[in-house]
PDBML (XML) file of the C-alpha atoms, coordinates in Angstrom:
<?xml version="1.0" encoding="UTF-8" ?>
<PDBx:datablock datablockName="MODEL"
   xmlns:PDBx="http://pdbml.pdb.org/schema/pdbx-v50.xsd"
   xmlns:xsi="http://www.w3.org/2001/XMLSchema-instance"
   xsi:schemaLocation="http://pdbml.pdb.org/schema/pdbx-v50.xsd pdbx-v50.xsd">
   <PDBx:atom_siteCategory>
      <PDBx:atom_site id="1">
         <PDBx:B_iso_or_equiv>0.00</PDBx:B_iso_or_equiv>
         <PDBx:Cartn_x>-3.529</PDBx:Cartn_x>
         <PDBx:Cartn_y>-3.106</PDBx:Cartn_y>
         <PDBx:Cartn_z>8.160</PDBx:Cartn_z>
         <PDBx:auth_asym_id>A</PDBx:auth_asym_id>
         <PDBx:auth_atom_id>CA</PDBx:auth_atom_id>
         <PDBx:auth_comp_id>UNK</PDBx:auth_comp_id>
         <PDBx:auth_seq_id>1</PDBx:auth_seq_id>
         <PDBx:group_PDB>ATOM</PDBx:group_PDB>
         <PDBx:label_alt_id xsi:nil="true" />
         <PDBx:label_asym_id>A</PDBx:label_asym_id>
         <PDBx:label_atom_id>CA</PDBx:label_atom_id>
         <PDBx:label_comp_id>UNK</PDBx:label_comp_id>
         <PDBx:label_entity_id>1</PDBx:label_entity_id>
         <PDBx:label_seq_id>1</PDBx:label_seq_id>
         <PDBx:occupancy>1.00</PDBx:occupancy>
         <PDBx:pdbx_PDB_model_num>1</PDBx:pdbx_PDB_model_num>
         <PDBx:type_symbol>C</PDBx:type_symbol>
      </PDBx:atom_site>
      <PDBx:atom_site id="2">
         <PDBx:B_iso_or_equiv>0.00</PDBx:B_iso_or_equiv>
         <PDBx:Cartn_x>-2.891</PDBx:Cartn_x>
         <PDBx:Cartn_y>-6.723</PDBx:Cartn_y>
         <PDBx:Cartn_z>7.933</PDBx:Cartn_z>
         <PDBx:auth_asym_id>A</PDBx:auth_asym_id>
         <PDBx:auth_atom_id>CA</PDBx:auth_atom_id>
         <PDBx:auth_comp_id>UNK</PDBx:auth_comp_id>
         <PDBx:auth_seq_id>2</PDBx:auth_seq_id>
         <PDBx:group_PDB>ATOM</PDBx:group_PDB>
         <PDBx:label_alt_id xsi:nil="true" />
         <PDBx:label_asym_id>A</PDBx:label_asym_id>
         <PDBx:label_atom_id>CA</PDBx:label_atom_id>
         <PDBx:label_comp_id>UNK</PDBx:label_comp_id>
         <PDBx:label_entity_id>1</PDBx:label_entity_id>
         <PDBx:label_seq_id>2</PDBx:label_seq_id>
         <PDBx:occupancy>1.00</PDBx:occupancy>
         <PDBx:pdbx_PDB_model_num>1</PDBx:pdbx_PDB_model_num>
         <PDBx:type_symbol>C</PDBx:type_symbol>
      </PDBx:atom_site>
      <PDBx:atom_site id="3">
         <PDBx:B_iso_or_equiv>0.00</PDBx:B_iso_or_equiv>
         <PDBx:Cartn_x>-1.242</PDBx:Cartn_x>
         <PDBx:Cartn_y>-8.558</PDBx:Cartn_y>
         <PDBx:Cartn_z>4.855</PDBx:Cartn_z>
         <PDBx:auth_asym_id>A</PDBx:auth_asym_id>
         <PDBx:auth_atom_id>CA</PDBx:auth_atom_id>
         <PDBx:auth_comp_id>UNK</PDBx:auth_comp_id>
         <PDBx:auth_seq_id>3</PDBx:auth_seq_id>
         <PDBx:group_PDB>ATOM</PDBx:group_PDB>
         <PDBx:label_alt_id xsi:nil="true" />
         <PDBx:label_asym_id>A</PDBx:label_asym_id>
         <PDBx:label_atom_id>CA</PDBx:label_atom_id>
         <PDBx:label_comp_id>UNK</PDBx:label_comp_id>
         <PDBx:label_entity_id>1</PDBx:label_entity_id>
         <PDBx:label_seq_id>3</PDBx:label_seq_id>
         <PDBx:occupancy>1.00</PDBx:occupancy>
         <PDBx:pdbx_PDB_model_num>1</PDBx:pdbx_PDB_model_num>
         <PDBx:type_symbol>C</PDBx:type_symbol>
      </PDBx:atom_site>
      <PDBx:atom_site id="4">
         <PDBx:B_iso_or_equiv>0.00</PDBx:B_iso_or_equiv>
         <PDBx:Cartn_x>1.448</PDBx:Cartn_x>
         <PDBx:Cartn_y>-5.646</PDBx:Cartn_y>
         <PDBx:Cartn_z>3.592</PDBx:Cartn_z>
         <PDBx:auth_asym_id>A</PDBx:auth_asym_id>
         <PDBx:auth_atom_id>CA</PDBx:auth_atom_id>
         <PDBx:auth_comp_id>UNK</PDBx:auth_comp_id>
         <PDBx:auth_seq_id>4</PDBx:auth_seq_id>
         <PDBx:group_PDB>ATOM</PDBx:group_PDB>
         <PDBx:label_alt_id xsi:nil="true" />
         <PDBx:label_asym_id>A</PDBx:label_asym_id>
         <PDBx:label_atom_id>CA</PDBx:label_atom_id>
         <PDBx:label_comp_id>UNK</PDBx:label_comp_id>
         <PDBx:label_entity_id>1</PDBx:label_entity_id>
         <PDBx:label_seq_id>4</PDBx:label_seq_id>
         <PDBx:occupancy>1.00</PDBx:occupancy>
         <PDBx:pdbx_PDB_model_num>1</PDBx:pdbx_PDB_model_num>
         <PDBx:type_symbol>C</PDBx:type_symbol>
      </PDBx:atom_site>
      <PDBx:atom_site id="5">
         <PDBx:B_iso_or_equiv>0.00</PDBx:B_iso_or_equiv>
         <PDBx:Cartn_x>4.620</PDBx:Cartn_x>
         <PDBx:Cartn_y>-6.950</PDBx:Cartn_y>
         <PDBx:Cartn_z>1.937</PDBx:Cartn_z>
         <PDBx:auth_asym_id>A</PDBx:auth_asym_id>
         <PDBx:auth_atom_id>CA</PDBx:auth_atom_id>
         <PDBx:auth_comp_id>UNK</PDBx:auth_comp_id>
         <PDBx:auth_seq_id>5</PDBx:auth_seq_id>
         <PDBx:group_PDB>ATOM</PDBx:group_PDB>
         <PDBx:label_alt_id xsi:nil="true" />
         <PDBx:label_asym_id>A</PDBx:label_asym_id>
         <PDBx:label_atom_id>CA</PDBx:label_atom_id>
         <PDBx:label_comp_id>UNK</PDBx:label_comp_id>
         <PDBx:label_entity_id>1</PDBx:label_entity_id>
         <PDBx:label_seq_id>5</PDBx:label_seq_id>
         <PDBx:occupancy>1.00</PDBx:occupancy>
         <PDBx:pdbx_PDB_model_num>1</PDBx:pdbx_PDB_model_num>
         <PDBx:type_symbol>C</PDBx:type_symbol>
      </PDBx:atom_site>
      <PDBx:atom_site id="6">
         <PDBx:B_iso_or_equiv>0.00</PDBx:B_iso_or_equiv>
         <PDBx:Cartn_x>7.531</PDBx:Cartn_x>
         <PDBx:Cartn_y>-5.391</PDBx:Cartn_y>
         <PDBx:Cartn_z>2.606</PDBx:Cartn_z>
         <PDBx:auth_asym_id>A</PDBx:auth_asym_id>
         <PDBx:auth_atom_id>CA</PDBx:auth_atom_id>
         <PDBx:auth_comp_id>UNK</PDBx:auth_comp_id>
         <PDBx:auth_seq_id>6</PDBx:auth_seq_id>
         <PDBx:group_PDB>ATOM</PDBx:group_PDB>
         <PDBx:label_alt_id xsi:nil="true" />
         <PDBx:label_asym_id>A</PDBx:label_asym_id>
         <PDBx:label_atom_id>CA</PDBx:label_atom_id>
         <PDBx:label_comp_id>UNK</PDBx:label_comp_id>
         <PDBx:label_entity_id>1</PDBx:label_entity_id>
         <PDBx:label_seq_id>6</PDBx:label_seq_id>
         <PDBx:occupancy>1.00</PDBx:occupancy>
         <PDBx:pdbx_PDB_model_num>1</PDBx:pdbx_PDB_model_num>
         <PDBx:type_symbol>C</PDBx:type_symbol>
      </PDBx:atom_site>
      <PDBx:atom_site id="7">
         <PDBx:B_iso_or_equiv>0.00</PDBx:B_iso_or_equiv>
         <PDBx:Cartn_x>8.486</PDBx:Cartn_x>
         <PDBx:Cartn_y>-1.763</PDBx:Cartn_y>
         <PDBx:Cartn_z>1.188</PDBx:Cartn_z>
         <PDBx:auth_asym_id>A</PDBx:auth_asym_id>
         <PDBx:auth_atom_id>CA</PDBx:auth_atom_id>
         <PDBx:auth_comp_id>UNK</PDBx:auth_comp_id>
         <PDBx:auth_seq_id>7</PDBx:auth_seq_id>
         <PDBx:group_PDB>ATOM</PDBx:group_PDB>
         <PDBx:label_alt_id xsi:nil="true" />
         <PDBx:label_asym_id>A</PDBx:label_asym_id>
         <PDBx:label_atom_id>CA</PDBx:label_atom_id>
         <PDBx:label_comp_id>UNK</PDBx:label_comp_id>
         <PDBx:label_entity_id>1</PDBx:label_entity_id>
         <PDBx:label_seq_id>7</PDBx:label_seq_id>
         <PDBx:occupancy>1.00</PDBx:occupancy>
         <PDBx:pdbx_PDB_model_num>1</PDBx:pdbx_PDB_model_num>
         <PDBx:type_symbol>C</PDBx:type_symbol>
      </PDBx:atom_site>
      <PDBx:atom_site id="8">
         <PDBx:B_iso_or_equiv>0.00</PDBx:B_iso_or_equiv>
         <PDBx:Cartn_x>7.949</PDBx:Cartn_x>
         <PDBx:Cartn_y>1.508</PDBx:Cartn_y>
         <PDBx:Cartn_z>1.461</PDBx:Cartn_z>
         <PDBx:auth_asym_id>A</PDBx:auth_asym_id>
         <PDBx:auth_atom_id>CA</PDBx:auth_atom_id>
         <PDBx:auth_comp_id>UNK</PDBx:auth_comp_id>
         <PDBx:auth_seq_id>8</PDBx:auth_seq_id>
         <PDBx:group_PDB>ATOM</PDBx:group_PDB>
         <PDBx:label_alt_id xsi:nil="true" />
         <PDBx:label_asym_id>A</PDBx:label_asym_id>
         <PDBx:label_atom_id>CA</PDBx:label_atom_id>
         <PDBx:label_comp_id>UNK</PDBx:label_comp_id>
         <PDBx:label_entity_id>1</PDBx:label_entity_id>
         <PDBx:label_seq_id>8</PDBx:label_seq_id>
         <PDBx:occupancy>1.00</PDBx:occupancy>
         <PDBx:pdbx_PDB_model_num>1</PDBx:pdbx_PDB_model_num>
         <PDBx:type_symbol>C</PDBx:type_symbol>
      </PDBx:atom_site>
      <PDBx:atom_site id="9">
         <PDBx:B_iso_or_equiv>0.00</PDBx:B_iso_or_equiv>
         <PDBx:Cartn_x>5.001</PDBx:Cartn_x>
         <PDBx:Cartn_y>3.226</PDBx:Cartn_y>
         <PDBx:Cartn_z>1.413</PDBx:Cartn_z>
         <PDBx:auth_asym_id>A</PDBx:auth_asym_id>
         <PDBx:auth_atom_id>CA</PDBx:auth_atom_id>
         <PDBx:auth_comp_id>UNK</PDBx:auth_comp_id>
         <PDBx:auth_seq_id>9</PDBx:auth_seq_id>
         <PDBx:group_PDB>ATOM</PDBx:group_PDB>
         <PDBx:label_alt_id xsi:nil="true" />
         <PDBx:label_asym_id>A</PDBx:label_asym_id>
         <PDBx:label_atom_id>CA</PDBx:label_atom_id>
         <PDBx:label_comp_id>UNK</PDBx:label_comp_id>
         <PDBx:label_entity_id>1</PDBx:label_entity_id>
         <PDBx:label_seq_id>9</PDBx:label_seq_id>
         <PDBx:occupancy>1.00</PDBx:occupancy>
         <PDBx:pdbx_PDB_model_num>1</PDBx:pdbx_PDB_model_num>
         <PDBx:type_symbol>C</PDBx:type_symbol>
      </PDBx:atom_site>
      <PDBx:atom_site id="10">
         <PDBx:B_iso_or_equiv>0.00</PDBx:B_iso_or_equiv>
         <PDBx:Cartn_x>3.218</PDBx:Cartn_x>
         <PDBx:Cartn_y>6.379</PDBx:Cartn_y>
         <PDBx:Cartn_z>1.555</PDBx:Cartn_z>
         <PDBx:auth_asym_id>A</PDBx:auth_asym_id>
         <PDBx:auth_atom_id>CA</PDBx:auth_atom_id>
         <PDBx:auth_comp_id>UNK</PDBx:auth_comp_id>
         <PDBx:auth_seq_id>10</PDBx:auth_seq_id>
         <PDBx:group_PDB>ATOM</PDBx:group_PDB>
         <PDBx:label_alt_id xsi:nil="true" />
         <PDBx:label_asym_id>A</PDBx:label_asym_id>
         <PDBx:label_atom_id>CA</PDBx:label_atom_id>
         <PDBx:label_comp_id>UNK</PDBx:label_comp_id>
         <PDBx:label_entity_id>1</PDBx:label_entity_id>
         <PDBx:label_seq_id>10</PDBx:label_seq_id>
         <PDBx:occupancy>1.00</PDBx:occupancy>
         <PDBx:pdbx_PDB_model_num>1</PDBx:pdbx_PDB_model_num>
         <PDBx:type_symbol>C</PDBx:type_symbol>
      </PDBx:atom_site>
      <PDBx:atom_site id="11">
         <PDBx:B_iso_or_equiv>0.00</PDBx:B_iso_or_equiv>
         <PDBx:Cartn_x>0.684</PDBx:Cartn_x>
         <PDBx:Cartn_y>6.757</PDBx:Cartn_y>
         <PDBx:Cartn_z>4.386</PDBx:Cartn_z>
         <PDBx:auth_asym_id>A</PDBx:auth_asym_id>
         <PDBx:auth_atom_id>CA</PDBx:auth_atom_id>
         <PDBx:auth_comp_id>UNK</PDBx:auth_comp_id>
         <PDBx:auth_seq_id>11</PDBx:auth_seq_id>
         <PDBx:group_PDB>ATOM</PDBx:group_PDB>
         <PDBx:label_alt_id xsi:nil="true" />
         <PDBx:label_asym_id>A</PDBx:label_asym_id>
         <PDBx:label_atom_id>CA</PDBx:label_atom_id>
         <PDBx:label_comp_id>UNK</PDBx:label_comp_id>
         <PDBx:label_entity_id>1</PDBx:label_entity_id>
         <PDBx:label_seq_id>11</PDBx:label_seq_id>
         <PDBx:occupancy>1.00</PDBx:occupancy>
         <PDBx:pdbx_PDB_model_num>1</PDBx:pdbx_PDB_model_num>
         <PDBx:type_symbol>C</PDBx:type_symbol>
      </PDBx:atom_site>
      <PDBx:atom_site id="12">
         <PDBx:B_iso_or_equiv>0.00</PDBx:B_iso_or_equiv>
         <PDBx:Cartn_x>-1.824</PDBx:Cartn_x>
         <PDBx:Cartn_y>9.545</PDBx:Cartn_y>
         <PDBx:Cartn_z>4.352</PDBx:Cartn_z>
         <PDBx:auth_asym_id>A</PDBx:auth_asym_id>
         <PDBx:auth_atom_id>CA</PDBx:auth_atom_id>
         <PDBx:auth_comp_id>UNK</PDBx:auth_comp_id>
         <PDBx:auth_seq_id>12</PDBx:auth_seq_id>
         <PDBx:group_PDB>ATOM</PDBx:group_PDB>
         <PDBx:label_alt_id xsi:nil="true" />
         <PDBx:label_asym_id>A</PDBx:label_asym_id>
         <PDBx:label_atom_id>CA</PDBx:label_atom_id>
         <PDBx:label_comp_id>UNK</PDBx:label_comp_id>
         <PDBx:label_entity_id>1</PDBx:label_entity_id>
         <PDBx:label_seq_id>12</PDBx:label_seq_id>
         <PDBx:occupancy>1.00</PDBx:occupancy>
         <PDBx:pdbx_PDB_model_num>1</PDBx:pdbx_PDB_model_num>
         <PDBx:type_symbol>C</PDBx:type_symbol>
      </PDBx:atom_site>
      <PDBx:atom_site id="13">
         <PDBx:B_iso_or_equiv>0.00</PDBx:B_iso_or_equiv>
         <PDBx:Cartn_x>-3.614</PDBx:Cartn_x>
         <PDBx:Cartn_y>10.228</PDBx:Cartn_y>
         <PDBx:Cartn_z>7.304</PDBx:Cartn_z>
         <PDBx:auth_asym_id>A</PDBx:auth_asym_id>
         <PDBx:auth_atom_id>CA</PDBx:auth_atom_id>
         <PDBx:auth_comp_id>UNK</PDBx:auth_comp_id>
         <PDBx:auth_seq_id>13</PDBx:auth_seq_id>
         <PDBx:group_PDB>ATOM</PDBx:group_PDB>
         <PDBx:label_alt_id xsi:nil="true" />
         <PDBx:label_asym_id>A</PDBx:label_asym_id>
         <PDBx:label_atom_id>CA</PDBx:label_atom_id>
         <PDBx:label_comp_id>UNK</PDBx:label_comp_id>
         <PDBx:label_entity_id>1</PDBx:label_entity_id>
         <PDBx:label_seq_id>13</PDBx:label_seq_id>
         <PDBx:occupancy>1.00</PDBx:occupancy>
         <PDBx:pdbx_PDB_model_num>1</PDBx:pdbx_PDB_model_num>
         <PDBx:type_symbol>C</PDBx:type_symbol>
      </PDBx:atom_site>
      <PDBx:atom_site id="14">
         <PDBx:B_iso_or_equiv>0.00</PDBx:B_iso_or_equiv>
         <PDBx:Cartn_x>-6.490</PDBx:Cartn_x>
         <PDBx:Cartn_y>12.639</PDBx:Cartn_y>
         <PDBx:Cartn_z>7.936</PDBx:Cartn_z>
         <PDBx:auth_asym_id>A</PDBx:auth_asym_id>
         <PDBx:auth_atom_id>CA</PDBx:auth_atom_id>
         <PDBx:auth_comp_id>UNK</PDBx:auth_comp_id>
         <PDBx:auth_seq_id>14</PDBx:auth_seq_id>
         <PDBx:group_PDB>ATOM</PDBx:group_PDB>
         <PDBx:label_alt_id xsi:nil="true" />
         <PDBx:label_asym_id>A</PDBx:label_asym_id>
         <PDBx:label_atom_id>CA</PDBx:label_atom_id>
         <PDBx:label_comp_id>UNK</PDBx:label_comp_id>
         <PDBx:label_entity_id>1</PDBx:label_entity_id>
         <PDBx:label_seq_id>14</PDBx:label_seq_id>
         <PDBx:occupancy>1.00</PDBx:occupancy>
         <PDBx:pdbx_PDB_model_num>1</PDBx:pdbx_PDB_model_num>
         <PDBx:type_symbol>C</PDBx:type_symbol>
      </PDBx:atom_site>
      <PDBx:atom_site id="15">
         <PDBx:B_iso_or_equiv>0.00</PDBx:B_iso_or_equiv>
         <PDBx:Cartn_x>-9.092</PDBx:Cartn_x>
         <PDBx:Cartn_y>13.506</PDBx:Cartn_y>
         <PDBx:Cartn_z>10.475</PDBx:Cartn_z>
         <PDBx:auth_asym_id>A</PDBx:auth_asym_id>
         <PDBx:auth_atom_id>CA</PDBx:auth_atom_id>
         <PDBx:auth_comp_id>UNK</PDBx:auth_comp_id>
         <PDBx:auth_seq_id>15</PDBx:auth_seq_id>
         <PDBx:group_PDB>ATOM</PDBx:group_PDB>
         <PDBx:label_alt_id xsi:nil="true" />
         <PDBx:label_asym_id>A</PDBx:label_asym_id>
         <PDBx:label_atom_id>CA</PDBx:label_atom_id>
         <PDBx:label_comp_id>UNK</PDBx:label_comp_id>
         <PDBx:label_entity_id>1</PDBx:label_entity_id>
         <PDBx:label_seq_id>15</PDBx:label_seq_id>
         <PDBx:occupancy>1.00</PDBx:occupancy>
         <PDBx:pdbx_PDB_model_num>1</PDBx:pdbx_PDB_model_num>
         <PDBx:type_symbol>C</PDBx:type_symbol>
      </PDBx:atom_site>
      <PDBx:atom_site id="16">
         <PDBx:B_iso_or_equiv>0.00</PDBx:B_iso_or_equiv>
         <PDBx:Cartn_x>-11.792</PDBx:Cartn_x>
         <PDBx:Cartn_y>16.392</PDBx:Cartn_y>
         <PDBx:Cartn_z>10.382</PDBx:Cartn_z>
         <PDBx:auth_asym_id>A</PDBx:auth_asym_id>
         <PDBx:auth_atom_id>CA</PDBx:auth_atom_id>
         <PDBx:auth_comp_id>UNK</PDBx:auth_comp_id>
         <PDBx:auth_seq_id>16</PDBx:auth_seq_id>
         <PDBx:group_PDB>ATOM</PDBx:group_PDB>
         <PDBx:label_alt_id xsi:nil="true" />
         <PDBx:label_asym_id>A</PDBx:label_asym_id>
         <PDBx:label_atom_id>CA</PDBx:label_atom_id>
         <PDBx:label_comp_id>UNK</PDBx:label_comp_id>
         <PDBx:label_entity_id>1</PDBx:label_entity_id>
         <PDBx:label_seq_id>16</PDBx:label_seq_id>
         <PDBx:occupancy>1.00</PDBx:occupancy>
         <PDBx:pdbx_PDB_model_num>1</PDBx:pdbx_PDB_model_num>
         <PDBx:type_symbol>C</PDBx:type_symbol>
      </PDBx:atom_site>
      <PDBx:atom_site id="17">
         <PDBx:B_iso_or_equiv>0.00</PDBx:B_iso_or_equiv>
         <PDBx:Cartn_x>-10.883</PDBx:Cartn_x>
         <PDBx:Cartn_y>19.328</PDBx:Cartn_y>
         <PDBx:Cartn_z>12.056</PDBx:Cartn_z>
         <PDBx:auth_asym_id>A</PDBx:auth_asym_id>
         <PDBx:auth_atom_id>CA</PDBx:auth_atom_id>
         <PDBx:auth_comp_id>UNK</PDBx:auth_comp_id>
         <PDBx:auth_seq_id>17</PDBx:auth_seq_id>
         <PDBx:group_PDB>ATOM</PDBx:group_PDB>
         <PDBx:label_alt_id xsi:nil="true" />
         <PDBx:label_asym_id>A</PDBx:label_asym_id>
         <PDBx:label_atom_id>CA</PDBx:label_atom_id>
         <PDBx:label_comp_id>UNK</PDBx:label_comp_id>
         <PDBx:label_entity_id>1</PDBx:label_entity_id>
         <PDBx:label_seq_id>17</PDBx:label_seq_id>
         <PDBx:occupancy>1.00</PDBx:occupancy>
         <PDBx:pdbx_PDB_model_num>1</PDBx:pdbx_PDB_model_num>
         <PDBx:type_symbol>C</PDBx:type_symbol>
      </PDBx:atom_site>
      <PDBx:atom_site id="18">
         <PDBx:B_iso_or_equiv>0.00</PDBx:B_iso_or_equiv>
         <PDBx:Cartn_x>-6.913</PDBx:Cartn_x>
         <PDBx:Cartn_y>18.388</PDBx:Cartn_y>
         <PDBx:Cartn_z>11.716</PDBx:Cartn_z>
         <PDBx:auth_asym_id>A</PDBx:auth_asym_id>
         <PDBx:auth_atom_id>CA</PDBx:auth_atom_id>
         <PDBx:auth_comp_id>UNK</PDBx:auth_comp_id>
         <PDBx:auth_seq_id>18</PDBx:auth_seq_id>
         <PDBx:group_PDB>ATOM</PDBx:group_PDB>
         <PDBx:label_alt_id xsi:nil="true" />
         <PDBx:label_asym_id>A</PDBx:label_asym_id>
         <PDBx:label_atom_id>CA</PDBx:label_atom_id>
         <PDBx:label_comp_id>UNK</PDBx:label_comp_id>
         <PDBx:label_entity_id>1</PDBx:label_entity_id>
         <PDBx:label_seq_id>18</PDBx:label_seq_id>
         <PDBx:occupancy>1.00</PDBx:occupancy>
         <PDBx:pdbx_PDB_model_num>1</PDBx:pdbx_PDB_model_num>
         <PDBx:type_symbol>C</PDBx:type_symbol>
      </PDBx:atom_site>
      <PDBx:atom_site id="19">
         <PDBx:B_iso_or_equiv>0.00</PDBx:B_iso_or_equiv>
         <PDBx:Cartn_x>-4.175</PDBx:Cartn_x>
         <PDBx:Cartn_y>19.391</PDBx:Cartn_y>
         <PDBx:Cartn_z>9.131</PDBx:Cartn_z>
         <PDBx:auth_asym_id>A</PDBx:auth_asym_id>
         <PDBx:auth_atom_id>CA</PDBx:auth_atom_id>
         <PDBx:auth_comp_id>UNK</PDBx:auth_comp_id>
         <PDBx:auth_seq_id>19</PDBx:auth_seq_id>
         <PDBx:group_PDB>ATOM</PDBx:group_PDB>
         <PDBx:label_alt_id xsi:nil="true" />
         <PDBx:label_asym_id>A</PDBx:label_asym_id>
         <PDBx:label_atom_id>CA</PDBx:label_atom_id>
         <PDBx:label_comp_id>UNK</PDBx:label_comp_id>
         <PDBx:label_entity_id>1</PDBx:label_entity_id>
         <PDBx:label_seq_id>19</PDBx:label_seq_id>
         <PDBx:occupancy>1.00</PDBx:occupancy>
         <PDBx:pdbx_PDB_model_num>1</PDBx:pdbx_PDB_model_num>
         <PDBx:type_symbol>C</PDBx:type_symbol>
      </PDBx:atom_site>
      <PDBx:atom_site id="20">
         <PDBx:B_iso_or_equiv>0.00</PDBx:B_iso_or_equiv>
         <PDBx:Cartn_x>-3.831</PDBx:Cartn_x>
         <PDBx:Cartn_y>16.272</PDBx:Cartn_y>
         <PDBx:Cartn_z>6.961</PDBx:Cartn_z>
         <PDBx:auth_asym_id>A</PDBx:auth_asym_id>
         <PDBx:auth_atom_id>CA</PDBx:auth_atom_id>
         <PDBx:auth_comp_id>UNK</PDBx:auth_comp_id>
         <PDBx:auth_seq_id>20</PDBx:auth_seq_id>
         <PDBx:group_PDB>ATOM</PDBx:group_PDB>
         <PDBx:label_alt_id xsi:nil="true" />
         <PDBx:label_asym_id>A</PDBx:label_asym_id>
         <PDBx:label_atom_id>CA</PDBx:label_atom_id>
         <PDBx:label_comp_id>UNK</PDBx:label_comp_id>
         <PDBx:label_entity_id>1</PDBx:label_entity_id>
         <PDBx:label_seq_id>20</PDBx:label_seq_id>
         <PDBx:occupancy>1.00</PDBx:occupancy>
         <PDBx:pdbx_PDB_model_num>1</PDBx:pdbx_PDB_model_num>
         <PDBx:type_symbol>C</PDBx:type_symbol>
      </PDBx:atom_site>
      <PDBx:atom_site id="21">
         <PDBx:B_iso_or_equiv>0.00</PDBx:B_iso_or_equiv>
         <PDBx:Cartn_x>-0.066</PDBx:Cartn_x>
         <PDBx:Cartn_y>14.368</PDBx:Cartn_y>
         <PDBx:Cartn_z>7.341</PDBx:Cartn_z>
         <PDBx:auth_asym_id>A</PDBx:auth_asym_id>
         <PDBx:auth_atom_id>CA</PDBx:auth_atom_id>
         <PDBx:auth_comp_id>UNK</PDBx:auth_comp_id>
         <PDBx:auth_seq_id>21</PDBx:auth_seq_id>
         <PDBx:group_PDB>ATOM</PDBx:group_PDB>
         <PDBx:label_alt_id xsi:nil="true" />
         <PDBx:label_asym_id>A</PDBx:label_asym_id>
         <PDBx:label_atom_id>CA</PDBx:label_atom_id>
         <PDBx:label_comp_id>UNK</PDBx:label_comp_id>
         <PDBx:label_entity_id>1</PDBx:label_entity_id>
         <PDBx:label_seq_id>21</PDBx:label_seq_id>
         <PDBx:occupancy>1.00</PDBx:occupancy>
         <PDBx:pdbx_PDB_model_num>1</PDBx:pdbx_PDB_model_num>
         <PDBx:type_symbol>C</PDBx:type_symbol>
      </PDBx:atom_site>
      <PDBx:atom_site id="22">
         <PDBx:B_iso_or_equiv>0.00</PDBx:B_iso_or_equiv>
         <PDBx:Cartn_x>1.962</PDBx:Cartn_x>
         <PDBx:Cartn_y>12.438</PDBx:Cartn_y>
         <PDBx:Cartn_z>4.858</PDBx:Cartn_z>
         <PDBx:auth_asym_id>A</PDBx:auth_asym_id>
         <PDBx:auth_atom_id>CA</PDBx:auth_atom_id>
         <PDBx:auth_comp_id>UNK</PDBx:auth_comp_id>
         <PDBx:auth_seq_id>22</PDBx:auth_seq_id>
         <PDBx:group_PDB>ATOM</PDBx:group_PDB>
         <PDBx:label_alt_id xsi:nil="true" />
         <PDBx:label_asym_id>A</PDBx:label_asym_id>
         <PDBx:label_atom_id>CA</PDBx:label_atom_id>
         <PDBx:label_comp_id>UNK</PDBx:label_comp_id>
         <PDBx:label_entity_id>1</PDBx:label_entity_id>
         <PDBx:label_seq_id>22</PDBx:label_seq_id>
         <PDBx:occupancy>1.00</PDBx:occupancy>
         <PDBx:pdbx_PDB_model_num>1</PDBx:pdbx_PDB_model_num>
         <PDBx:type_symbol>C</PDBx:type_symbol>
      </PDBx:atom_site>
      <PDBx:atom_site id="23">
         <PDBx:B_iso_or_equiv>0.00</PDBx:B_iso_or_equiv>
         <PDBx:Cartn_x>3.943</PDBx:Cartn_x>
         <PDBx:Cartn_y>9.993</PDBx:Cartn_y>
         <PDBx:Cartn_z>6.114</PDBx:Cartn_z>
         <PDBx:auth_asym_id>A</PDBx:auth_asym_id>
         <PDBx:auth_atom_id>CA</PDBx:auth_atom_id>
         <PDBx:auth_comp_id>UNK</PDBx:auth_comp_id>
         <PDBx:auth_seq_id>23</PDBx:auth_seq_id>
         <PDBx:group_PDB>ATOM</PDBx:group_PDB>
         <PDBx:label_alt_id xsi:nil="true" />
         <PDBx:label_asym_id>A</PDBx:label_asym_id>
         <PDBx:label_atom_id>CA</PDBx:label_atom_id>
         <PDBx:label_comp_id>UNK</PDBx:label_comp_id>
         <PDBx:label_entity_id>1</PDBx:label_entity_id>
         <PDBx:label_seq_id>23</PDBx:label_seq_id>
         <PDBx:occupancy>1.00</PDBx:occupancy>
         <PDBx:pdbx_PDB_model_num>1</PDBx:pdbx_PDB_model_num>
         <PDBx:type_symbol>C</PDBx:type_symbol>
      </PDBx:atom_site>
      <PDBx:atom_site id="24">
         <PDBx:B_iso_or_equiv>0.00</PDBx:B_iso_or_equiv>
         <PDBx:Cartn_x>7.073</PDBx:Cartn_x>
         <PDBx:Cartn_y>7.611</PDBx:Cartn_y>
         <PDBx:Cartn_z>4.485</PDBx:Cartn_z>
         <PDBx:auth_asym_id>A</PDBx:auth_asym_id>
         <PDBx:auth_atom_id>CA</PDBx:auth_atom_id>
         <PDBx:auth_comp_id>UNK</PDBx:auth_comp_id>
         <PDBx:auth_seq_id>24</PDBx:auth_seq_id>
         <PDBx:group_PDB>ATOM</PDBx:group_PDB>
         <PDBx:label_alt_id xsi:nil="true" />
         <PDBx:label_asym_id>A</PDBx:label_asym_id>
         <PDBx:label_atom_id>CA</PDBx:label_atom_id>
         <PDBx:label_comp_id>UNK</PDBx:label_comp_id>
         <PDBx:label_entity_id>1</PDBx:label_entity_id>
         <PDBx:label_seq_id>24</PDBx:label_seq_id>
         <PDBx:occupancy>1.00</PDBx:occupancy>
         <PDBx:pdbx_PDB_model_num>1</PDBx:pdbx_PDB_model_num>
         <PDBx:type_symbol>C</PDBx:type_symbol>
      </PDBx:atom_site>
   </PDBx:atom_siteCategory>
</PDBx:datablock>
């Protein structure tokens, strides 16, 4: 990801065949 200010965030991140995370 290019561009972000600074702060905090909430990344989700996904991929088929694997239990979905939520990361701060």
């Amino acid at each position: 990801f290019n561009n972000l200010c600074a702060g905090k965030y909430t990344f989700i991140i996904e991929h088929l065949g694997c239990e979905p995370d939520t990361i701060l």
